[in-house]
Structure formats: C-alpha cells, structure tokens
PDB file of N, CA and C in Angstrom:
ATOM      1  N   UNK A   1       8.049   5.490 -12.917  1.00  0.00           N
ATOM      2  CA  UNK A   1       8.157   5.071 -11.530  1.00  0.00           C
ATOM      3  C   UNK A   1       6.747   5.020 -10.939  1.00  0.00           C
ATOM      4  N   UNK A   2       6.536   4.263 -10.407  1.00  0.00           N
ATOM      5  CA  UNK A   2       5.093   3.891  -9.554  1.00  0.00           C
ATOM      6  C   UNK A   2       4.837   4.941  -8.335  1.00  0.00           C
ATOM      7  N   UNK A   3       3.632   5.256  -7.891  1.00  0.00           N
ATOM      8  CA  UNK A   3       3.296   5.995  -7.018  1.00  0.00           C
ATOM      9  C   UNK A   3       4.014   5.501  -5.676  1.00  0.00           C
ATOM     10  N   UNK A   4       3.890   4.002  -5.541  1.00  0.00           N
ATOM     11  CA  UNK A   4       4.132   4.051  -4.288  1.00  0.00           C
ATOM     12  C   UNK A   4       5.690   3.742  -4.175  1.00  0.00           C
ATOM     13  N   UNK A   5       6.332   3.357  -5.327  1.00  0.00           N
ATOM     14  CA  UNK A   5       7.948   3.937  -4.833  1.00  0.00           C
ATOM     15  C   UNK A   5       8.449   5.205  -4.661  1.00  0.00           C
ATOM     16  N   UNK A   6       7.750   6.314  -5.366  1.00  0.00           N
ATOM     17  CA  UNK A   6       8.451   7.412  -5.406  1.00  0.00           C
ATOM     18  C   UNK A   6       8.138   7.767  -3.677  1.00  0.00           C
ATOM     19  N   UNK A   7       6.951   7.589  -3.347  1.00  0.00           N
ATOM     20  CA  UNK A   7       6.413   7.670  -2.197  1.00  0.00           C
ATOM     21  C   UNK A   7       7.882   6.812  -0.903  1.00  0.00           C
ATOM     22  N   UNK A   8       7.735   5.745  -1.128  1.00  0.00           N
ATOM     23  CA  UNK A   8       9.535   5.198  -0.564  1.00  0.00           C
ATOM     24  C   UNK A   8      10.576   6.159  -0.542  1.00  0.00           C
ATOM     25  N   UNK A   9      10.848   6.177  -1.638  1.00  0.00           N
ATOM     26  CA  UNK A   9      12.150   7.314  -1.835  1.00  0.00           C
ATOM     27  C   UNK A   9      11.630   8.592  -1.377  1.00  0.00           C
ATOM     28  N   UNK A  10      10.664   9.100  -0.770  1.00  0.00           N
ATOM     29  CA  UNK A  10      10.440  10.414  -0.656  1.00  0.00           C
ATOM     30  C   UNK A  10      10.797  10.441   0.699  1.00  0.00           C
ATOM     31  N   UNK A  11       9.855   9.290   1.672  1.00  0.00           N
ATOM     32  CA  UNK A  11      10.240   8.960   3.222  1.00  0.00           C
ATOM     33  C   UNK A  11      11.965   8.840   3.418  1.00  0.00           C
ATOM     34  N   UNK A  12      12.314   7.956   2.742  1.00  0.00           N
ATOM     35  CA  UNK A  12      13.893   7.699   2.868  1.00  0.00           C
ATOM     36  C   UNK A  12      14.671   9.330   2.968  1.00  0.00           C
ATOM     37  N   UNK A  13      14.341  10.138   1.959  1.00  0.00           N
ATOM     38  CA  UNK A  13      14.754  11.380   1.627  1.00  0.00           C
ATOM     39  C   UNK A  13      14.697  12.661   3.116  1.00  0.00           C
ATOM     40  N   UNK A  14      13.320  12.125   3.672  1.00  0.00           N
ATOM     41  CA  UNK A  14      12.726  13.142   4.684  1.00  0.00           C
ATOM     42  C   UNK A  14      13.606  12.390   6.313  1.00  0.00           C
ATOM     43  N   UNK A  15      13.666  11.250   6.028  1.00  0.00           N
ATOM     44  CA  UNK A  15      14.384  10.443   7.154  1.00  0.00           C
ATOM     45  C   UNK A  15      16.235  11.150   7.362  1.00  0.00           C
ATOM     46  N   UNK A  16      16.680  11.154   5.714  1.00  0.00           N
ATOM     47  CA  UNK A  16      17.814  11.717   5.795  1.00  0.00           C
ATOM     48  C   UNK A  16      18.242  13.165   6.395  1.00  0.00           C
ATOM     49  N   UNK A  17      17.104  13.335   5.981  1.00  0.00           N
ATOM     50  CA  UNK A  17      16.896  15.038   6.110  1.00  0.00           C
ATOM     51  C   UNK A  17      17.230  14.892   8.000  1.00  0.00           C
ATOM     52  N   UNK A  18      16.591  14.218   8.593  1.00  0.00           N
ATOM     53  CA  UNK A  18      16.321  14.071  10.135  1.00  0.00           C
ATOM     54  C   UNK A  18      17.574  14.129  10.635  1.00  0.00           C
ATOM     55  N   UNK A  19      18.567  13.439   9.627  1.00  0.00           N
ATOM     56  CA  UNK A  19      19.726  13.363  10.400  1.00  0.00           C
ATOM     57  C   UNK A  19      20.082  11.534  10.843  1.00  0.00           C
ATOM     58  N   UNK A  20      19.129  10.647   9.670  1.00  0.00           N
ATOM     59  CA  UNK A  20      19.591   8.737   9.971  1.00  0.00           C
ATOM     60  C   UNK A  20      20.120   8.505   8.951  1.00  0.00           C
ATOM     61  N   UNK A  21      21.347   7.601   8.821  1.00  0.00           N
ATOM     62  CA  UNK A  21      22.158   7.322   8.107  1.00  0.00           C
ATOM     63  C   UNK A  21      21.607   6.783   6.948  1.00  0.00           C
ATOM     64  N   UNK A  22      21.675   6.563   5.880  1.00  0.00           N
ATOM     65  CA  UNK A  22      20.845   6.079   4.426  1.00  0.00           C
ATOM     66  C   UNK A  22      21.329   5.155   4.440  1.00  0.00           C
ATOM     67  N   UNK A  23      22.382   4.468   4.915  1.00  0.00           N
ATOM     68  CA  UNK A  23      22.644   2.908   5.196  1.00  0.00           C
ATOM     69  C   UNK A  23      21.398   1.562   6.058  1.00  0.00           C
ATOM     70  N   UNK A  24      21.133   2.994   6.497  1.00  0.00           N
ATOM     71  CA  UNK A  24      20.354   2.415   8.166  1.00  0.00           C
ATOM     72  C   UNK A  24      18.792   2.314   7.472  1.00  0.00           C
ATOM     73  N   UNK A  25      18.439   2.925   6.359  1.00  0.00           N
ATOM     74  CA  UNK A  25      16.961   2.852   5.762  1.00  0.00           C
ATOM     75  C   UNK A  25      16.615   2.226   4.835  1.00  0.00           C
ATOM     76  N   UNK A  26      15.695   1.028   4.711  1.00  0.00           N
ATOM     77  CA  UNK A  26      14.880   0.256   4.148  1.00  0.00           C
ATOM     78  C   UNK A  26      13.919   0.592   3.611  1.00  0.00           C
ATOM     79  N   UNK A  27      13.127   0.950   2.431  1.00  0.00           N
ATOM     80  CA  UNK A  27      11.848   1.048   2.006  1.00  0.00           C
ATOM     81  C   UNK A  27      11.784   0.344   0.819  1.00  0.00           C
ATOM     82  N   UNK A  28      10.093   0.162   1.103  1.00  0.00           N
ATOM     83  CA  UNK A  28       9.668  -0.737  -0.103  1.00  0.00           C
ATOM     84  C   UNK A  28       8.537   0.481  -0.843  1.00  0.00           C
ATOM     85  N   UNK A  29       7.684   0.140  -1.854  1.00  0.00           N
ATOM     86  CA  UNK A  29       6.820   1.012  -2.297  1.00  0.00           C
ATOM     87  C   UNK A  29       6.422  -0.583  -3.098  1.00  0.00           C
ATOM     88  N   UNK A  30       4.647  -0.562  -2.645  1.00  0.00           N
ATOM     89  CA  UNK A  30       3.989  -1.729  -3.300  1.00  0.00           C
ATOM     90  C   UNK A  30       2.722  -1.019  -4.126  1.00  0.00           C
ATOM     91  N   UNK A  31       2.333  -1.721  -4.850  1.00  0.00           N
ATOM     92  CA  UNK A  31       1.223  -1.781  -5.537  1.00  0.00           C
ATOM     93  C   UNK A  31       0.539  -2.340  -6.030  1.00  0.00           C
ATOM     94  N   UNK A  32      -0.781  -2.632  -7.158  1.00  0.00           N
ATOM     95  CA  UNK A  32      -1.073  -3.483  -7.349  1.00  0.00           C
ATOM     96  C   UNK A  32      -0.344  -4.633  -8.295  1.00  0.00           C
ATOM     97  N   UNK A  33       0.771  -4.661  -8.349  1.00  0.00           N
ATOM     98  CA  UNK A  33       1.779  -6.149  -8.810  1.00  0.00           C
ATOM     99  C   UNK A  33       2.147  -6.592  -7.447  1.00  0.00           C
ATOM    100  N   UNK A  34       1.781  -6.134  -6.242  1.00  0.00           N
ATOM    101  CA  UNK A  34       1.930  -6.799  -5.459  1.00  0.00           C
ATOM    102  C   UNK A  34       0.718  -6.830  -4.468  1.00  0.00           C
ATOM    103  N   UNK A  35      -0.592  -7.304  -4.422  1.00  0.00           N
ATOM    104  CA  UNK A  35      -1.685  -6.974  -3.941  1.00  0.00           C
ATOM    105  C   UNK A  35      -1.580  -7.518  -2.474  1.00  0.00           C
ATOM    106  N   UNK A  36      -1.978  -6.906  -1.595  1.00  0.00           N
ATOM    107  CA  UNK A  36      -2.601  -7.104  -0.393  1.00  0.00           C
ATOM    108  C   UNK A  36      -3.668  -8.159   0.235  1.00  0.00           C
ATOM    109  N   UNK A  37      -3.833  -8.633   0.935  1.00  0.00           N
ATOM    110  CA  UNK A  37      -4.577  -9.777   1.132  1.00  0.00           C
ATOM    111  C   UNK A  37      -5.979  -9.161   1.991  1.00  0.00           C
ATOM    112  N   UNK A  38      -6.789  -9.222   1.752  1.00  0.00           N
ATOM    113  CA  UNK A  38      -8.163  -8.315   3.101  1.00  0.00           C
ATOM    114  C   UNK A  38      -7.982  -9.145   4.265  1.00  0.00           C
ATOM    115  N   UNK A  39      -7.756  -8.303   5.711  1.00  0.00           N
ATOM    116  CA  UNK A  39      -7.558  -9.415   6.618  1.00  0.00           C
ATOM    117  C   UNK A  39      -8.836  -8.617   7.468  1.00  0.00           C
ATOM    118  N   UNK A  40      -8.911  -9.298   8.654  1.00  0.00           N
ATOM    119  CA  UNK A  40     -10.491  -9.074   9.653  1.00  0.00           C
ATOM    120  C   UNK A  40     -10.470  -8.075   9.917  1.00  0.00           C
ATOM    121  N   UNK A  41      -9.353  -7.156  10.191  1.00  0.00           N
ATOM    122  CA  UNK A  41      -9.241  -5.637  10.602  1.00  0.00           C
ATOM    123  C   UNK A  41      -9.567  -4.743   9.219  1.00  0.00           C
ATOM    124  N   UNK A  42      -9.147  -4.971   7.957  1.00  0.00           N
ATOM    125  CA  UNK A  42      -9.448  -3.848   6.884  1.00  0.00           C
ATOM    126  C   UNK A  42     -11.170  -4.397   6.640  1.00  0.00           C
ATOM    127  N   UNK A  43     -11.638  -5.715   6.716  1.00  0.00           N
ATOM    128  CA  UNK A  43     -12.921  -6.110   6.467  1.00  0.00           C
ATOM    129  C   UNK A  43     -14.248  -5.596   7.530  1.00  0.00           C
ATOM    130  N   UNK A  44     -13.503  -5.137   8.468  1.00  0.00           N
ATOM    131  CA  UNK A  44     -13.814  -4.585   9.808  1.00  0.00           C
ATOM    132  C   UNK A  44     -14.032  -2.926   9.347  1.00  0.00           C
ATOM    133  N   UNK A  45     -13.259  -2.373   8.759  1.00  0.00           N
ATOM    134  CA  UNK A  45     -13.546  -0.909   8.401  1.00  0.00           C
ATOM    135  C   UNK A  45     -14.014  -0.747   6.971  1.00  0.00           C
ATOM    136  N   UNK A  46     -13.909  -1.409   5.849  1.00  0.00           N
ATOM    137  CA  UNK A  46     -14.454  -1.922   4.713  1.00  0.00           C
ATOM    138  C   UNK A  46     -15.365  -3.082   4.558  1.00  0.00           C
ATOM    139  N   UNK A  47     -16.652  -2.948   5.094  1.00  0.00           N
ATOM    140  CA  UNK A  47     -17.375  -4.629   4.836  1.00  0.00           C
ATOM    141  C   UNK A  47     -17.670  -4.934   3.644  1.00  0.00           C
ATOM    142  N   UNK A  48     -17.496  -4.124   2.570  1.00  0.00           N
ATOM    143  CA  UNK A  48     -17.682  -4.392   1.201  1.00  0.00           C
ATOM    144  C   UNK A  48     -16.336  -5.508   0.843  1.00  0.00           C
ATOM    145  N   UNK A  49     -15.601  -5.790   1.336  1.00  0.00           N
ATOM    146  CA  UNK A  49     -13.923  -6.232   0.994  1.00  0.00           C
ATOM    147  C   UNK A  49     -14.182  -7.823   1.830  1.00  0.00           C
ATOM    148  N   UNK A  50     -13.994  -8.592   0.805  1.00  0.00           N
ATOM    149  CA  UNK A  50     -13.821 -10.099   1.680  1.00  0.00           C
ATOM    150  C   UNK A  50     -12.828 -10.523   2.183  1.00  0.00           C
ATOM    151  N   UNK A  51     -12.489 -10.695   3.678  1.00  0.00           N
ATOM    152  CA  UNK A  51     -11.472 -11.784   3.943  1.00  0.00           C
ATOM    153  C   UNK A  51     -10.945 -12.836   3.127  1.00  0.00           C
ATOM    154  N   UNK A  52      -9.255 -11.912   3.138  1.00  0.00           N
ATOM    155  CA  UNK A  52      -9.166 -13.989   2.320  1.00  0.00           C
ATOM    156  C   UNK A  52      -8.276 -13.359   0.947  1.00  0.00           C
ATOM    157  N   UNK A  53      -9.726 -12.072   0.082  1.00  0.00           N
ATOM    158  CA  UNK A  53      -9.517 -12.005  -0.855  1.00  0.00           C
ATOM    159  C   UNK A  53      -8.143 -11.282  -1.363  1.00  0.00           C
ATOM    160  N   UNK A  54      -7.445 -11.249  -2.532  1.00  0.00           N
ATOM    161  CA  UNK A  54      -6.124 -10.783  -2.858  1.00  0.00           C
ATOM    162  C   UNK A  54      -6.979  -9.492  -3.514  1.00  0.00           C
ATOM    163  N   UNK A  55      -6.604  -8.563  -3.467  1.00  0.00           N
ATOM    164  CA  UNK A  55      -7.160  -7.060  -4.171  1.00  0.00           C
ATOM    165  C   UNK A  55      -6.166  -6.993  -5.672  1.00  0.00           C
ATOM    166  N   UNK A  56      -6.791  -7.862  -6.212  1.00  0.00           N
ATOM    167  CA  UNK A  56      -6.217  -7.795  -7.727  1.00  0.00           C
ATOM    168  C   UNK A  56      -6.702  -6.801  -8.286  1.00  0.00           C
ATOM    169  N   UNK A  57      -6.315  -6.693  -9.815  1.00  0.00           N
ATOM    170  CA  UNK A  57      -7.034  -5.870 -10.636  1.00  0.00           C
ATOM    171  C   UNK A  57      -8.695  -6.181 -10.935  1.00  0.00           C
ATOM    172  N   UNK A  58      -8.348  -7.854 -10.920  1.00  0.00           N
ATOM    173  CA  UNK A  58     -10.041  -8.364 -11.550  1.00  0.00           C
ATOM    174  C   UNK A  58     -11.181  -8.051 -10.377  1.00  0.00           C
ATOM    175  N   UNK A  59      -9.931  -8.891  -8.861  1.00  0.00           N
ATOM    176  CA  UNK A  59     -11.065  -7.945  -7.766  1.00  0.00           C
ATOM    177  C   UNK A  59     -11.824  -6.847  -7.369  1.00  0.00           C
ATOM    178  N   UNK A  60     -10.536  -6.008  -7.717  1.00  0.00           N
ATOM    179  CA  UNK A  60     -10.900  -4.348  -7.784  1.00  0.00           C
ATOM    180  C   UNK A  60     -12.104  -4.105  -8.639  1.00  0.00           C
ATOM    181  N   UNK A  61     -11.885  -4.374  -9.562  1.00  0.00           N
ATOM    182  CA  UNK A  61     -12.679  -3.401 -11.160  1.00  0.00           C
ATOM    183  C   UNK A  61     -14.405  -4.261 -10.827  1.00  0.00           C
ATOM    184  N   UNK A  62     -14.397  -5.499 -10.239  1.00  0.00           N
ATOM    185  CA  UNK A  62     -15.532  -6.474  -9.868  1.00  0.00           C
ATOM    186  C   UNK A  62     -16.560  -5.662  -8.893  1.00  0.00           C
ATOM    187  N   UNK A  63     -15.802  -4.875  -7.818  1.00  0.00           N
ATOM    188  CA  UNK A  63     -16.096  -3.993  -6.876  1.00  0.00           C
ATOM    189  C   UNK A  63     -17.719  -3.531  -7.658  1.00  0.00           C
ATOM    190  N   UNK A  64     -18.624  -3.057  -7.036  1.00  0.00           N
ATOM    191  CA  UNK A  64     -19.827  -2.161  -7.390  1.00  0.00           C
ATOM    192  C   UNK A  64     -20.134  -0.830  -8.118  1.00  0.00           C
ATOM    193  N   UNK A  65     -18.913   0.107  -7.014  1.00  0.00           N
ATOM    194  CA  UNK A  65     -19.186   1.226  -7.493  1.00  0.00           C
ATOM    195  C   UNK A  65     -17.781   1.746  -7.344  1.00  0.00           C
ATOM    196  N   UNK A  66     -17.227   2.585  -7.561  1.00  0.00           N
ATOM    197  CA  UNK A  66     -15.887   4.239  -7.497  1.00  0.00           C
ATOM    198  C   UNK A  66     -15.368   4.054  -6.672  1.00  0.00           C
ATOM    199  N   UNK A  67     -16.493   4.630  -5.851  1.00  0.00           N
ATOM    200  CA  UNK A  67     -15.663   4.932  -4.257  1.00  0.00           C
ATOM    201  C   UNK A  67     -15.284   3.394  -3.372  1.00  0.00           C
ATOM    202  N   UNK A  68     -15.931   2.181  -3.866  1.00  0.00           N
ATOM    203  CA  UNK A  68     -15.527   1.028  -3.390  1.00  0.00           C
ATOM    204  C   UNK A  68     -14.075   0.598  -3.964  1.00  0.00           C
ATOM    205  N   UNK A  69     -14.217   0.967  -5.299  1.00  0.00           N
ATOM    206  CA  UNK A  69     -12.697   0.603  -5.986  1.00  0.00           C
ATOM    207  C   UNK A  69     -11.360   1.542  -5.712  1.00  0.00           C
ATOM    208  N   UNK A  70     -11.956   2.985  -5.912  1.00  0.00           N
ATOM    209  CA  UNK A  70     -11.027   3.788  -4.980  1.00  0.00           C
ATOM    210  C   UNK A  70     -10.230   3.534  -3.962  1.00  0.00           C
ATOM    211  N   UNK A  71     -11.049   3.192  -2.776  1.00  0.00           N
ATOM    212  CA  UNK A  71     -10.391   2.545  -1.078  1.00  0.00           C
ATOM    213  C   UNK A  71      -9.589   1.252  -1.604  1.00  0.00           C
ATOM    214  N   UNK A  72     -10.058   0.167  -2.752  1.00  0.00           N
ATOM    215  CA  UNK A  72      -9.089  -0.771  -2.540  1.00  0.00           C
ATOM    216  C   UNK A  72      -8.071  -0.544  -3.511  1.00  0.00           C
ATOM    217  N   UNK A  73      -8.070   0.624  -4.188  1.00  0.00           N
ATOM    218  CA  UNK A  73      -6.903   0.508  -4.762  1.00  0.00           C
ATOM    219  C   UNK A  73      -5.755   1.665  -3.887  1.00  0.00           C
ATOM    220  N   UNK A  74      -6.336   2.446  -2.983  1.00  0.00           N
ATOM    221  CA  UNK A  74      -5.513   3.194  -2.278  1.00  0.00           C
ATOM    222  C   UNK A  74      -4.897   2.018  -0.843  1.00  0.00           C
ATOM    223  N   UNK A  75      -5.834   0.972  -0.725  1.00  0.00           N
ATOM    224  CA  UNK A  75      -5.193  -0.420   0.123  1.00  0.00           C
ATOM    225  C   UNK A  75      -4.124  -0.551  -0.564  1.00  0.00           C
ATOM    226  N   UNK A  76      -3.789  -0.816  -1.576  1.00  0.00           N
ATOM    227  CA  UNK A  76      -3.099  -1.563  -2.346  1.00  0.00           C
ATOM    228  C   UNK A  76      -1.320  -0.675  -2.395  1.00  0.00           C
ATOM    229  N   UNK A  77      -2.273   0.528  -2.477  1.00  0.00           N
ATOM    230  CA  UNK A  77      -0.631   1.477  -2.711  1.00  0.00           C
ATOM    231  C   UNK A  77      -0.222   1.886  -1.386  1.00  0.00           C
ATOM    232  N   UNK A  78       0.795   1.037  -1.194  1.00  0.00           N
ATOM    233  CA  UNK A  78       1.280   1.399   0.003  1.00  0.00           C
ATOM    234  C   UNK A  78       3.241   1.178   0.375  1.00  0.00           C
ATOM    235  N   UNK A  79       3.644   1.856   1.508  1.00  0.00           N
ATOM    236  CA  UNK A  79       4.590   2.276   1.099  1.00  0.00           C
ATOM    237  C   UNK A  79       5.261   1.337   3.000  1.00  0.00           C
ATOM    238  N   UNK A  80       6.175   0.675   2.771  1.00  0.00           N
ATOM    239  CA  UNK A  80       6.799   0.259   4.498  1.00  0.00           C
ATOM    240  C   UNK A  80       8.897   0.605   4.016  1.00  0.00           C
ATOM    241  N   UNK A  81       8.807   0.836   5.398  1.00  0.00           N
ATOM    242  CA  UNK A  81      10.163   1.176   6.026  1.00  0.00           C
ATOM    243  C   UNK A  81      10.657   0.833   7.756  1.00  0.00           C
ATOM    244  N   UNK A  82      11.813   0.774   7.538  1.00  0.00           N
ATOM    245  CA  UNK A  82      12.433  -0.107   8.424  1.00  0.00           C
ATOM    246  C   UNK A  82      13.986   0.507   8.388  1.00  0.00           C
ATOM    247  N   UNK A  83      14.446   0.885   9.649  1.00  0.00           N
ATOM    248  CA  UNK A  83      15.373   1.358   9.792  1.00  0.00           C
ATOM    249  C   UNK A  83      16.220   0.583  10.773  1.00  0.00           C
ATOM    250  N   UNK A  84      17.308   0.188  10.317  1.00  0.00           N
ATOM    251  CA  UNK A  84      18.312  -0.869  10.928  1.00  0.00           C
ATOM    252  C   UNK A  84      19.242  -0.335  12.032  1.00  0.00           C
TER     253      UNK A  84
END
C-alpha cells in the first residue's frame, strides 16, 4: 500500500472516530503515479520548481540536490477528502 493511501484510510478512520458516517467520507491518497502540476503559489514558496512542470520521477531525480528532491517528492504525496 502506498504512503499516501494508507495516509487516506487513516483520516477516514480518525473522521469515524469523530462520530461522521463512513458513507459520508471520500478520500483519495496520490502519489507519484499521479504527479502534481507546479502552479504560481508552490513556485512562489519553491523557486527551484517550474510552473507548468508535472513533478515526475525524471523531474524529480533532474532536481540539483536532496533537499530539492525531498520537497518535491513530499508535493507529490498527498492525501484529499471530502465529506458528503
């Protein structure tokens, strides 16, 4: 299982816990098979990251140094929910 689904199912889990129906909860868990696009706001707090660009693997690893590839691969893993 991928980081950022278990990460889904963990929110869904903590939501139940709250007391919202598991009917009523939506989550996704993405990663890099599903890359992110850099838009003016992440290029805005990352200027190393081009607008435009898709944060692939080839993008990523192209990156300079660690800590540049680090941030875009923690962009990448990310987790949305939506409760109906």
């Amino acid at each position: 299982m991928i980081r950022s689904t278990k990460w889904a199912r963990d929110i869904k889990y903590r939501l139940e816990d709250a007391g919202i129906d598991s009917s009523r909860i939506e989550t996704n868990g993405y990663g890099e098979g599903d890359p992110i696009v850099v838009t003016q706001e992440i290029h805005k707090q990352y200027p190393f990251l081009k607008v435009g660009e898709q944060l692939t693997e080839t993008y990523i690893y192209s990156l300079k140094d660690k800590e540049e590839r680090e941030i875009a691969h923690r962009l990448n893993r990310r987790t949305e929910f939506k409760i109906k």
